[in-house]
Protein backbone atom coordinates (compact mmCIF):
# COMPACT_ATOMS: atom_id res chain seq x y z
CA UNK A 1 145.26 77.73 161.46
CA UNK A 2 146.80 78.06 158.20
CA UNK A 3 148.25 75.27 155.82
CA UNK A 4 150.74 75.79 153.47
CA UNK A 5 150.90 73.58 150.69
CA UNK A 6 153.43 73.19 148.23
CA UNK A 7 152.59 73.52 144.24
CA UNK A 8 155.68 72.67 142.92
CA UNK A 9 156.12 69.35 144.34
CA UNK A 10 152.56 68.32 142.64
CA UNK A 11 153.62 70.12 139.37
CA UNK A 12 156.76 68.10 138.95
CA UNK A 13 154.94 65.13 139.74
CA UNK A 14 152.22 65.70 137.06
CA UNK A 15 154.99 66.75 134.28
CA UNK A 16 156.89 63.40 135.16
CA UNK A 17 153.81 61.45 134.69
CA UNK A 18 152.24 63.50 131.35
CA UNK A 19 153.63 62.35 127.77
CA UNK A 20 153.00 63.77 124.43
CA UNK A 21 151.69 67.14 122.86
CA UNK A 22 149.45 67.71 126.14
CA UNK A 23 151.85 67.13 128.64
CA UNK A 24 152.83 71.12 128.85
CA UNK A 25 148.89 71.78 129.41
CA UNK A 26 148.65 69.07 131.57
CA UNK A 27 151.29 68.95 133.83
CA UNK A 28 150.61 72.89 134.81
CA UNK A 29 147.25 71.54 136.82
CA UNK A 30 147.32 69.94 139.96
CA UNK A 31 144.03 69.63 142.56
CA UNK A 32 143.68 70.69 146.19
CA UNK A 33 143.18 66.94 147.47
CA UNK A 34 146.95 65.93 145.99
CA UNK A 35 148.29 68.59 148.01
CA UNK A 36 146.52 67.93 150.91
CA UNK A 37 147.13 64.20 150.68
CA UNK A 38 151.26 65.38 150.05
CA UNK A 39 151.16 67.39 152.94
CA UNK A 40 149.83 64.88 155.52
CA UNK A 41 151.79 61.48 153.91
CA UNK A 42 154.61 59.50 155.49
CA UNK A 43 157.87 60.96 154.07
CA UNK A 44 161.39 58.75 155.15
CA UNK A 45 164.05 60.91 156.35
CA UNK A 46 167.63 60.69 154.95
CA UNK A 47 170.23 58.46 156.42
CA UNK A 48 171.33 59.80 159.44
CA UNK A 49 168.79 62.97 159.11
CA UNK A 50 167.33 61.12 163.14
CA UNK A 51 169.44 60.62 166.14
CA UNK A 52 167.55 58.14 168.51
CA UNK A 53 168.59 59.68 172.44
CA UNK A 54 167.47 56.69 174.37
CA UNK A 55 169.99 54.20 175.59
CA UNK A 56 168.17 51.34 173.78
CA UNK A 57 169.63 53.17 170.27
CA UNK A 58 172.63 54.09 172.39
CA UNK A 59 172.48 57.72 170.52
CA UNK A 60 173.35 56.31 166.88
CA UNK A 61 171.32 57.74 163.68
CA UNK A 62 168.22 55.78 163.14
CA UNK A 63 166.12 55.21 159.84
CA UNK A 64 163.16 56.81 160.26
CA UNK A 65 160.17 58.43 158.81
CA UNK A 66 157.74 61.64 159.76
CA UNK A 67 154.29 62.76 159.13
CA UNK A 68 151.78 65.64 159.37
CA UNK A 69 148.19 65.07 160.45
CA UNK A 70 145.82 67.90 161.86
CA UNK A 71 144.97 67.63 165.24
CA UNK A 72 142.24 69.61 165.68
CA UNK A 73 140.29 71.38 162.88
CA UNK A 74 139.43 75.04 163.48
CA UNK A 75 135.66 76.92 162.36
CA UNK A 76 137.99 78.56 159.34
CA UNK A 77 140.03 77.01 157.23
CA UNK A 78 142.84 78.66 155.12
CA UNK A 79 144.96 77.73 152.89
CA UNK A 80 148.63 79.38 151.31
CA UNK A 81 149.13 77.95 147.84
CA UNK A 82 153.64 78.17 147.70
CA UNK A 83 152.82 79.67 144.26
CA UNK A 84 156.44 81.68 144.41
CA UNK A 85 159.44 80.24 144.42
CA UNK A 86 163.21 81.16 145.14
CA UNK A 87 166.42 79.18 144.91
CA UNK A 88 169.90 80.02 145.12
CA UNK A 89 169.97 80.00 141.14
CA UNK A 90 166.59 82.14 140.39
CA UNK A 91 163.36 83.14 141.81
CA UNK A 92 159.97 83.38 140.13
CA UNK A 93 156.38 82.59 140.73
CA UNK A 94 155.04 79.29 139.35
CA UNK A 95 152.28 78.90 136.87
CA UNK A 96 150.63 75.34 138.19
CA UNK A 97 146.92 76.36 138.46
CA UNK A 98 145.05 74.63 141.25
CA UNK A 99 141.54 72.86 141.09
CA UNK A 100 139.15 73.21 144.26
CA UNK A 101 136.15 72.31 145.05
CA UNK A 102 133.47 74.13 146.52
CA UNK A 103 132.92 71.65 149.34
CA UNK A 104 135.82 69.78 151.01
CA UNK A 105 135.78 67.05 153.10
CA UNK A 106 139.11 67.47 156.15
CA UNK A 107 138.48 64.39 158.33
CA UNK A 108 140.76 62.23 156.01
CA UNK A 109 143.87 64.59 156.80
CA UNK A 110 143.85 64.91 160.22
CA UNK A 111 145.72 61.99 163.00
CA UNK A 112 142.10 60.82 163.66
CA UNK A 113 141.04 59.95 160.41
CA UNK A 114 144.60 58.29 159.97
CA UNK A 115 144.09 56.25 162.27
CA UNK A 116 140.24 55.49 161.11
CA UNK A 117 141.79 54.88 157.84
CA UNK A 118 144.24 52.05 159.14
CA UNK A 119 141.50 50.00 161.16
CA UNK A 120 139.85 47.45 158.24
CA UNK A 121 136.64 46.87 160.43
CA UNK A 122 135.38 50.51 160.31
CA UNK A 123 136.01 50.06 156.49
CA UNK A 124 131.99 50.67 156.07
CA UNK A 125 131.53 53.67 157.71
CA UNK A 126 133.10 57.03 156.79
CA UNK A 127 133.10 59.61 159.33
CA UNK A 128 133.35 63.33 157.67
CA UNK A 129 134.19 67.15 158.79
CA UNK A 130 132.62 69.19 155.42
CA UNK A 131 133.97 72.47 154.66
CA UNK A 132 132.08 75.36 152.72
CA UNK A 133 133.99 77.96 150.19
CA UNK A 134 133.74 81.04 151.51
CA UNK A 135 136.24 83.27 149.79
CA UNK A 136 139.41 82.76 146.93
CA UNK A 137 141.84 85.23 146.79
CA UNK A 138 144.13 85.59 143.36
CA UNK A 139 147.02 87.28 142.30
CA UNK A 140 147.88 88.62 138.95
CA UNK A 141 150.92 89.42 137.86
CA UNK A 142 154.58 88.32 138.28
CA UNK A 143 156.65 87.88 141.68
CA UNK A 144 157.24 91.52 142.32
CA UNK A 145 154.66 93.02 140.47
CA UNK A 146 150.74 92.91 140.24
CA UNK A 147 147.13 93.15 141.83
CA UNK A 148 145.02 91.35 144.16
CA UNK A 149 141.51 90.88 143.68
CA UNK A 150 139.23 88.36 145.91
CA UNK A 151 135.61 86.51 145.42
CA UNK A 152 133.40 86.12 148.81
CA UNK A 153 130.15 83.93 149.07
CA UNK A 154 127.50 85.45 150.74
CA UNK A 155 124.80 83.04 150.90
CA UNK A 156 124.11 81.17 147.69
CA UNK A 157 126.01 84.25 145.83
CA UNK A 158 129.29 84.89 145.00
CA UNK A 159 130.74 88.87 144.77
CA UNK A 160 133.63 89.60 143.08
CA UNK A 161 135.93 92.39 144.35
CA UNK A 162 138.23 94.21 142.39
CA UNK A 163 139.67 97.93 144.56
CA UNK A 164 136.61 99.87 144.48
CA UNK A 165 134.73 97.30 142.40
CA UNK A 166 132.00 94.70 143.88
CA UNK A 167 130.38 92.24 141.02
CA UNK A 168 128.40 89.24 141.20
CA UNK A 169 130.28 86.43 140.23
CA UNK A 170 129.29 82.81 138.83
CA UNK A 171 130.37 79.57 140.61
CA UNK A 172 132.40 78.50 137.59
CA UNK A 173 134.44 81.75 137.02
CA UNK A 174 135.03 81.15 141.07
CA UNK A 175 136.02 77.53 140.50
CA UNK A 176 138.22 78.47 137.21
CA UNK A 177 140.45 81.34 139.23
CA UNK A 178 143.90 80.70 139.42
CA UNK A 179 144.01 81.18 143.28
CA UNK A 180 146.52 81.63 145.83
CA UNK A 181 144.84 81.81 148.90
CA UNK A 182 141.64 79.44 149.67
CA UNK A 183 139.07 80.24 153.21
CA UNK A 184 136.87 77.50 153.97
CA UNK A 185 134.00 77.69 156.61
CA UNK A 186 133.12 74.87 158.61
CA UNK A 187 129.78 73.42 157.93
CA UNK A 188 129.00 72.56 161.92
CA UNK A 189 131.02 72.81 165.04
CA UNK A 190 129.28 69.02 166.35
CA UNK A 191 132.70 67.45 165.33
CA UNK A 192 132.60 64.48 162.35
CA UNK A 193 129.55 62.92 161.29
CA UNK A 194 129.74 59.40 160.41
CA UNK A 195 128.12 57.91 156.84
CA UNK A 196 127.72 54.97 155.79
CA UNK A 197 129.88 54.31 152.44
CA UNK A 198 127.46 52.53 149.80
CA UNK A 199 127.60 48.91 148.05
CA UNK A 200 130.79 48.63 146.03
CA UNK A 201 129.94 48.79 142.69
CA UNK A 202 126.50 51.12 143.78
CA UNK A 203 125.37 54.84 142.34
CA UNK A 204 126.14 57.77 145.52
């Protein structure tokens, strides 16, 4: 399975929100969770964007609403960053850099942990599917121009590969890549695990 998630919605959103001498800086960085939590939220549909068919509507446009949730979560994860961009006007790729963490928690993006997330009385228990890094794959360059170069974890070390290159690479310079495609390795196939979320106010 492969997700697709869209850069320049979070981008516009951050530059809307920044003010002030840092807001160019600022509004060029967006994180992996916003994107995820974008992808999978409740978006209303335009007026008359739904027909209802069933005689109870009698087969008039309808307000309505749609939303994304993962079904079923597959051993590897990966992820398109939408880091190009073409309209009727220009096309280009975007510069909004994305932050990701080395481990990633999916269970709060897919229709189960919707629902899990709507019920009040499992408020104290968090159930969780954790995901591993396993490789980041970056472009350089412009839209129709430049070169592709890729880090891969192989146990506790990370290699960086450049054509006929292969360096070791350090966790931050992995973390600080501006990437475009993401692979992340489940950490067991048992299905969620459930943990107990601590005291409010508590140290994890």
């Amino acid at each position: 399975m492969d997700l697709s998630l869209d850069l320049r919605v979070q981008a516009k959103r951050r530059k809307k929100w920044s003010r002030g001498s840092e807001a160019g800086e600022l509004c060029q960085t967006t994180n992996l969770a916003s994107c995820l939590r974008t992808f999978t939220s409740c978006e209303k549909l335009q007026a008359n964007a739904y027909t209802c068919t069933s005689q109870i509507c009698g087969g008039l446009p309808q307000k309505a609403s749609k939303e994304l949730g993962i079904k079923k979560l597959p051993p590897v994860l990966c992820m398109q960053l939408k880091k190009y961009e073409f309209t009727n006007a220009s096309r280009g790729k975007l510069d909004a850099k994305l932050q990701f963490p080395l481990q990633l928690d999916m269970f709060p993006y897919t229709t189960r942990g919707k629902k899990h997330a709507r019920k009040s009385e499992d408020a104290g228990v968090s159930p969780q599917v954790w995901y591993d890094l396993s490789s980041v794959i970056v472009h350089k360059g412009k839209l129709d121009s430049g070169h592709y170069i890729c880090y891969c974890r192989k146990g506790e070390n990370w290699f960086l590969f450049d054509d006929s290159k292969v360096m070791l690479a350090k966790g931050a310079e992995v973390l600080d890549a501006d990437a475009y495609l993401l692979f992340y390795l489940v950490r067991s196939l048992d299905g969620p695990t459930e943990q107990k979320l601590p005291p409010a106010g508590s140290s994890a």
